[in-house]
Protein backbone atom coordinates (compact mmCIF):
# COMPACT_ATOMS: atom_id res chain seq x y z
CA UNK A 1 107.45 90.36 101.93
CA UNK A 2 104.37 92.25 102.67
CA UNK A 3 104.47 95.05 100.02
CA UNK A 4 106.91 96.31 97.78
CA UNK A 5 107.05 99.46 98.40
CA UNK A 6 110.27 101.79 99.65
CA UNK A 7 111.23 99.19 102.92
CA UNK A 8 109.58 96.20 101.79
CA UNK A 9 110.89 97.02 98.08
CA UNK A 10 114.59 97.67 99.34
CA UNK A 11 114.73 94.56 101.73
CA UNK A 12 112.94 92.18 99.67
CA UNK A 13 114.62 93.40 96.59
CA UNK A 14 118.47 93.23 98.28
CA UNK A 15 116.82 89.03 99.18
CA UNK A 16 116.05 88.41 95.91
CA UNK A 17 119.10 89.47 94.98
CA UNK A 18 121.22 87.48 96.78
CA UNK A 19 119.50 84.25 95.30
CA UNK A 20 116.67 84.25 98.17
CA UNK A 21 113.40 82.71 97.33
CA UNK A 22 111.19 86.11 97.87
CA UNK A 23 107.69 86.57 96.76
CA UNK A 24 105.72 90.46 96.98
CA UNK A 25 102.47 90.25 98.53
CA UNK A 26 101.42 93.39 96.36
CA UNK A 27 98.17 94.91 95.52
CA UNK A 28 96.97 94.67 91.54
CA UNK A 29 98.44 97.80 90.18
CA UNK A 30 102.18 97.46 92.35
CA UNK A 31 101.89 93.69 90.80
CA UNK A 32 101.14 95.42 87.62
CA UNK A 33 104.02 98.02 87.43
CA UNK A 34 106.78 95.12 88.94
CA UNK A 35 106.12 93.04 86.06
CA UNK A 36 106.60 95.83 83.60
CA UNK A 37 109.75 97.10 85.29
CA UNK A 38 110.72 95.04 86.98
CA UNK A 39 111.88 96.15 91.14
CA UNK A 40 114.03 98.69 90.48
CA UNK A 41 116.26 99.80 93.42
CA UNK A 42 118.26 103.01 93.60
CA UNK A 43 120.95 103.26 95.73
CA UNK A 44 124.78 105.01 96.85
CA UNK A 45 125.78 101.31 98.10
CA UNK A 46 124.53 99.75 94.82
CA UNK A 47 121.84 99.69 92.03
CA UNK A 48 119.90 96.54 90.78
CA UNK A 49 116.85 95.51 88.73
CA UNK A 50 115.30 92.69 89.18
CA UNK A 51 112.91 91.59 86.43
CA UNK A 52 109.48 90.45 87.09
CA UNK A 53 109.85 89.60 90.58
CA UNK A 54 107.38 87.07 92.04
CA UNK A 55 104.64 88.47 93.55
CA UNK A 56 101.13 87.20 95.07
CA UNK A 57 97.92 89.13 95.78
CA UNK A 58 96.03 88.35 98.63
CA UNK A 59 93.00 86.16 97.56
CA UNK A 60 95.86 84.33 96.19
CA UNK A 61 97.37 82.96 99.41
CA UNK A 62 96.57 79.29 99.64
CA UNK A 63 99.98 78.07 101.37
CA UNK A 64 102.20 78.63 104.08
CA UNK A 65 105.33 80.66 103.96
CA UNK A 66 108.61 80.15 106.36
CA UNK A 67 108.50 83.76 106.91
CA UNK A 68 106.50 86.72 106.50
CA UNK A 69 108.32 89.81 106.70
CA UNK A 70 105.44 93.32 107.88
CA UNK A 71 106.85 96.64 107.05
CA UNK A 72 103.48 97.88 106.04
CA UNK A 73 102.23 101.22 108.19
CA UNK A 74 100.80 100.70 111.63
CA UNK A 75 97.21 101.85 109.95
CA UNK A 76 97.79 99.19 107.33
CA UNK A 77 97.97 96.60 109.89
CA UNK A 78 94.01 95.22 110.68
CA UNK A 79 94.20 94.75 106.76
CA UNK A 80 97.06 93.08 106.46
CA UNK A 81 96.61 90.48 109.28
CA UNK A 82 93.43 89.02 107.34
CA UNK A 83 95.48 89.23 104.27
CA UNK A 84 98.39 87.16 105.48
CA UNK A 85 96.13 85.00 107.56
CA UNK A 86 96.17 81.95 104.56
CA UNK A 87 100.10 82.25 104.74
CA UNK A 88 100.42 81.30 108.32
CA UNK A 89 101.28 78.08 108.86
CA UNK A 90 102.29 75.60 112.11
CA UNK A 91 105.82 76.53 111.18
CA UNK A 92 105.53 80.11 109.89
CA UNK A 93 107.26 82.28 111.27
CA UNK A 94 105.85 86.45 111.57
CA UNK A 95 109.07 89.14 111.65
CA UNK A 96 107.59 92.49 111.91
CA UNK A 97 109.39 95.97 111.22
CA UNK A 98 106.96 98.51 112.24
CA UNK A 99 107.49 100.86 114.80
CA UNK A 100 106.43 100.57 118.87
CA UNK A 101 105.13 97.78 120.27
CA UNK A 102 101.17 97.77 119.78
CA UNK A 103 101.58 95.94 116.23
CA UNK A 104 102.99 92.63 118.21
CA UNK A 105 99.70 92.80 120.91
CA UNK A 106 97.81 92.70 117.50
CA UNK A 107 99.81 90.00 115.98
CA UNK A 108 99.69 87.97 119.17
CA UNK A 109 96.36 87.88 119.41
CA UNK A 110 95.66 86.90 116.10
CA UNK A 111 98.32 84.48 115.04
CA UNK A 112 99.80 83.80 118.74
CA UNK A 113 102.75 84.85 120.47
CA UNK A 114 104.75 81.90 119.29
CA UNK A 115 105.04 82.78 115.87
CA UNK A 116 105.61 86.47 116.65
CA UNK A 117 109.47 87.58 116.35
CA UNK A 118 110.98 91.06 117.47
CA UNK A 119 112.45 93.24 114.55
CA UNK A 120 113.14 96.68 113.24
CA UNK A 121 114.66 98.70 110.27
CA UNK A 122 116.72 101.70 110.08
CA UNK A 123 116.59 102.90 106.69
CA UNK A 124 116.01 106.28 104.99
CA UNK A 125 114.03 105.23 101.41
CA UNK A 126 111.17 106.23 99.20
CA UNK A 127 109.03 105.02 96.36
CA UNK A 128 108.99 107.03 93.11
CA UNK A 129 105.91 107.88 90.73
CA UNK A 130 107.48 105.24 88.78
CA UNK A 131 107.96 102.55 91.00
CA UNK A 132 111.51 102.89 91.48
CA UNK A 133 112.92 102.14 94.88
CA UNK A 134 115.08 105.09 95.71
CA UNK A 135 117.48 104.43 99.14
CA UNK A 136 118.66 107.86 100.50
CA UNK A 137 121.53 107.70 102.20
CA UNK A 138 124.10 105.15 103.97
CA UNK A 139 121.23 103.44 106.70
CA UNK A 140 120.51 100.15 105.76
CA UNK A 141 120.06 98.06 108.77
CA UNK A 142 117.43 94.61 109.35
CA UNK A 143 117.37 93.84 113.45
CA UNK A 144 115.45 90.68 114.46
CA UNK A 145 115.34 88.04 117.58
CA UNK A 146 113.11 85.97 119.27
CA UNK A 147 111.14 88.24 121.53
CA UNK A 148 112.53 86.42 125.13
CA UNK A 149 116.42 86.95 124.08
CA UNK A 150 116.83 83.23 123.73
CA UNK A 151 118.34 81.54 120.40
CA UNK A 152 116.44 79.21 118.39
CA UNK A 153 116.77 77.35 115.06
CA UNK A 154 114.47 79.15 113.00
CA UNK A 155 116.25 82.82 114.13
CA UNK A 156 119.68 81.54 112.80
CA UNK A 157 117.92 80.43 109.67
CA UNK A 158 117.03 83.35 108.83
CA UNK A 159 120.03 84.87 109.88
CA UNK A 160 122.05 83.04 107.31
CA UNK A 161 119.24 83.78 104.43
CA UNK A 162 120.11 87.11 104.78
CA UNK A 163 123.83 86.87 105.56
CA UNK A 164 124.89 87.16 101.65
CA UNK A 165 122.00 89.80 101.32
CA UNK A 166 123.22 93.72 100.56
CA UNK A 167 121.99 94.97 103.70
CA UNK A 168 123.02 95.26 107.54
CA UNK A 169 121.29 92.15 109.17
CA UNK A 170 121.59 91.74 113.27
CA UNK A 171 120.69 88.41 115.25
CA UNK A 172 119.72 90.78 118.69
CA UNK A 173 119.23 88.69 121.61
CA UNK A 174 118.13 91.92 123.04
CA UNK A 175 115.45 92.98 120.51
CA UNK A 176 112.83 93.82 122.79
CA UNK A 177 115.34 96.64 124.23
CA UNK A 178 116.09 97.54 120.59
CA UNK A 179 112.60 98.26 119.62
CA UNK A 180 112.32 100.34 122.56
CA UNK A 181 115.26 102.26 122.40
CA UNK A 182 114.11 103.22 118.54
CA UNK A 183 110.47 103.87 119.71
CA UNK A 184 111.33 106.88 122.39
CA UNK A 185 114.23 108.05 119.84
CA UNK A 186 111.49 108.04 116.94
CA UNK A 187 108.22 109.17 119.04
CA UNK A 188 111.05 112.28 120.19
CA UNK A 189 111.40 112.96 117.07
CA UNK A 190 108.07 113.13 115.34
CA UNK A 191 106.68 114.69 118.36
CA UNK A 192 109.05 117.42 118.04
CA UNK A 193 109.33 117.85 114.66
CA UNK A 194 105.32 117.80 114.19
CA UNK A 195 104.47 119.86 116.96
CA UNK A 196 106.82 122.39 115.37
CA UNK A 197 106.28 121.58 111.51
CA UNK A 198 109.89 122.04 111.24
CA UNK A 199 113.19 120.02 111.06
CA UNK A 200 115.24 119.85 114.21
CA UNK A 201 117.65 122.46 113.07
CA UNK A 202 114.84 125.27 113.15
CA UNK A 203 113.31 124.11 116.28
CA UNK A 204 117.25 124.83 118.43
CA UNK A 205 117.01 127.74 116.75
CA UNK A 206 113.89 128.55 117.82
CA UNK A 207 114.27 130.49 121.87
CA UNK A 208 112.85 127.72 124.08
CA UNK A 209 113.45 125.34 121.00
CA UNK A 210 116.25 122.68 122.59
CA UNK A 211 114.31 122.55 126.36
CA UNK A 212 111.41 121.52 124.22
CA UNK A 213 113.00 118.80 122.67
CA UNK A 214 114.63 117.60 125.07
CA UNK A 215 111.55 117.56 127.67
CA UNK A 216 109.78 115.84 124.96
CA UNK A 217 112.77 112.86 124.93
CA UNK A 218 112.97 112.74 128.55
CA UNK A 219 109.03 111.82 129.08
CA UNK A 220 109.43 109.26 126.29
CA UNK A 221 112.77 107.74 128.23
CA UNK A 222 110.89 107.77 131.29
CA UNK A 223 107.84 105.54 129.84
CA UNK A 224 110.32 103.04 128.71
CA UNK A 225 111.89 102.94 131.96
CA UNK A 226 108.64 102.45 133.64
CA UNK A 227 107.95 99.65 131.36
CA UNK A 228 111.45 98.07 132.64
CA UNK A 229 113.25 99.37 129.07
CA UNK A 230 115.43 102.14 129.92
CA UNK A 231 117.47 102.81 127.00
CA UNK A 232 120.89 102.72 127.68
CA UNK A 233 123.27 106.05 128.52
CA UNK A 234 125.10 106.12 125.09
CA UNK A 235 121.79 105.75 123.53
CA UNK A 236 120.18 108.34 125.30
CA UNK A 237 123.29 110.43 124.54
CA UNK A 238 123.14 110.45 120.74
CA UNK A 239 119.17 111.00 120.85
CA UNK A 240 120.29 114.02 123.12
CA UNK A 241 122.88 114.55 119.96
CA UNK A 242 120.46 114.52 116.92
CA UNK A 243 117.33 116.00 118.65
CA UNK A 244 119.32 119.18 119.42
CA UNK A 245 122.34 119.52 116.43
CA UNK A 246 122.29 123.17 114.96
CA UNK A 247 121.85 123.23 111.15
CA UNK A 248 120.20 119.59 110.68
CA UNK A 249 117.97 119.37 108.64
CA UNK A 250 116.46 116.32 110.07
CA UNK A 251 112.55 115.56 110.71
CA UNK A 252 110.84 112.82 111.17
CA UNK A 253 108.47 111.19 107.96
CA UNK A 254 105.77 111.39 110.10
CA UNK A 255 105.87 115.65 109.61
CA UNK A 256 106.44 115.04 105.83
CA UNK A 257 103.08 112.69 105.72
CA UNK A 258 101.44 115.38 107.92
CA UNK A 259 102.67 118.48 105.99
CA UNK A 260 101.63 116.33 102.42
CA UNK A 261 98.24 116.39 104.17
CA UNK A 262 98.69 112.16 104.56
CA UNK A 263 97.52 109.57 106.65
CA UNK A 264 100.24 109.53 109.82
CA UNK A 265 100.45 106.91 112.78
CA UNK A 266 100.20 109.19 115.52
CA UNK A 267 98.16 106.34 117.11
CA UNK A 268 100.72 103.93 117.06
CA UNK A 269 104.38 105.92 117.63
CA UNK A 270 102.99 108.61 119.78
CA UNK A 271 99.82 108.02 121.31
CA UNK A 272 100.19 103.99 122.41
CA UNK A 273 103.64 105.21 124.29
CA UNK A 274 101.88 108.12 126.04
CA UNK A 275 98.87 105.37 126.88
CA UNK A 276 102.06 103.42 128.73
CA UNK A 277 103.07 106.30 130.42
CA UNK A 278 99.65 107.22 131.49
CA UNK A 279 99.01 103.87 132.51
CA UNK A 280 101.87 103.83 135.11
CA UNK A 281 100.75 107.36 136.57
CA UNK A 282 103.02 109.25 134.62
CA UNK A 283 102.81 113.41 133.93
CA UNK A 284 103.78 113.19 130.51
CA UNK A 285 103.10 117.22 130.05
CA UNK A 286 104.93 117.83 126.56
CA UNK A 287 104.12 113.74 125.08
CA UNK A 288 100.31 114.44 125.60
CA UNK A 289 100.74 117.96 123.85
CA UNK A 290 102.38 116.39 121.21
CA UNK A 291 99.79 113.63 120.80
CA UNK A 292 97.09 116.49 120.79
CA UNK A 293 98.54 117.94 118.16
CA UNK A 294 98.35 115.05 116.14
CA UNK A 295 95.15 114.06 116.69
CA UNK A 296 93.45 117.49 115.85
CA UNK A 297 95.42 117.20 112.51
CA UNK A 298 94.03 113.80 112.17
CA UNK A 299 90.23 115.08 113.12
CA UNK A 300 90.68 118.10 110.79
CA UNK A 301 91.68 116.32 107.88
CA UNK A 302 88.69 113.65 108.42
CA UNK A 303 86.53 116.76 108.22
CA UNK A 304 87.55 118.26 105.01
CA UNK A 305 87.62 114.83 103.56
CA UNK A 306 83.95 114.59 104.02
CA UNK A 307 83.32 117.92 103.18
């Protein structure tokens, strides 16, 4: 697991668990704290501590693993591949859970396609001051398949590693369409909730508020169609649902980064979709304002960080 922090904490942590051989590639202070406290998850479907879990840093790496699970953030990513580089064998095999689709060009071209699977996470998590792993609600779901929708040894492997594990695991033979059907429900959804700095229940409430929302869904639903991905009517439907439900309270941990004056990956979840779009002659009026907005955040908080 690359990272132990709230997805690669929760995940790893629920493998462990369940009698998984699972080692942390961690950096020296989260090695540190884990051996002190041990991984300590926090959940409503079950607590667990799991003393001094194994962990590795990454001048460390002198072997090949089966599998190397990435749920590290999409600016994370140039680092990580050189990190993980030692661990990738013949046989290894790369499952990444980040969002979009411009982390498996990256991985491709580095590692190859071959040892590339598709994957994604639904899961609603976050890391304490102390460490702790806290899971937030009911969400705890692990999608992965081989990237052409065909079935293969090594998928149904890892299938039943994580079969006994406390989490939702899916074999997809469809995971390209999954990962697309996320990224236009997700890049909706920070978009939105960004370019208003407020959670979706404000923004209906807002005049003008719902038509903006849902413009903002329909450009990203017609990138994925251009790209051959159309998500599916009942998906479609319950984006429709969530991006416009009076009273939520919903927004996307992209606006929480941005509002905590973070590091976001408006690159990644907003701006490679609209460079799709673009690409296929798309007016993608409300995505590009959105991705504006993100990148003058980005360029102001450069500034003051040099200032």
């Amino acid at each position: 697991m690359v990272g132990a922090g709230a997805t690669g904490g929760y995940f790893g942590g629920r493998l462990l668990e369940s009698g998984q051989d699972v080692t942390f590639l961690v950096r020296h202070k989260r090695a540190e704290t884990l051996a002190r406290n041990g991984l300590v998850i926090r959940s409503p479907l079950g607590d667990v501590t799991l003393p001094s879990p194994p962990t590795v840093q990454a001048g460390a790496l002198d072997r090949p693993f089966d599998v190397i699970v990435v749920s590290c953030k999409a600016y994370h990513l140039p680092q990580v591949i050189e990190d993980i580089a030692p661990a990738v064998g013949p046989q290894t095999v790369i499952l990444p859970l980040l969002n979009g689709m411009q982390h498996l060009d990256l991985l491709d071209a580095r590692f190859g396609a071959e040892h590339v699977l598709g994957g994604q996470c639904v899961i609603a998590a976050t890391l304490d001051a102390d460490g702790t792993v806290r899971h937030l609600n009911q969400s705890h779901s692990l999608t992965f398949g081989e990237r052409d929708g065909t079935g293969s040894e090594r998928v149904e492997r890892i299938a039943q590693a994580m079969a006994s594990a406390r989490f939702e695991s899916r074999l997809s033979t469809t995971i390209l369409q999954d990962m697309w059907d996320k990224w236009v429900f997700l890049a909706s959804l920070a978009g939105i909730t960004c370019l208003m700095r407020a959670p979706v229940g404000d923004i209906v409430a807002a005049p003008g508020g719902t038509q903006a929302a849902l413009a903002l869904l329909d450009d990203c639903r017609r990138v994925a169609e251009a790209h051959g991905h159309v998500p599916h009517d009942a998906v479609l439907q319950r984006a429709r649902s969530v991006l416009t439900e009076q009273g939520s309270t919903l927004s996307a941990s992209m606006m929480r980064d941005l509002e905590q004056g973070g590091p976001i990956e408006a690159d990644h979840v907003v701006g490679d979709l609209l460079a799709r779009g673009e690409s296929k002659g798309l007016d993608l009026a409300m995505l590009r304002l959105a991705f504006t907005h993100l990148k003058a955040y980005e360029a102001r908080r450069s500034r003051l960080s040099k200032g």
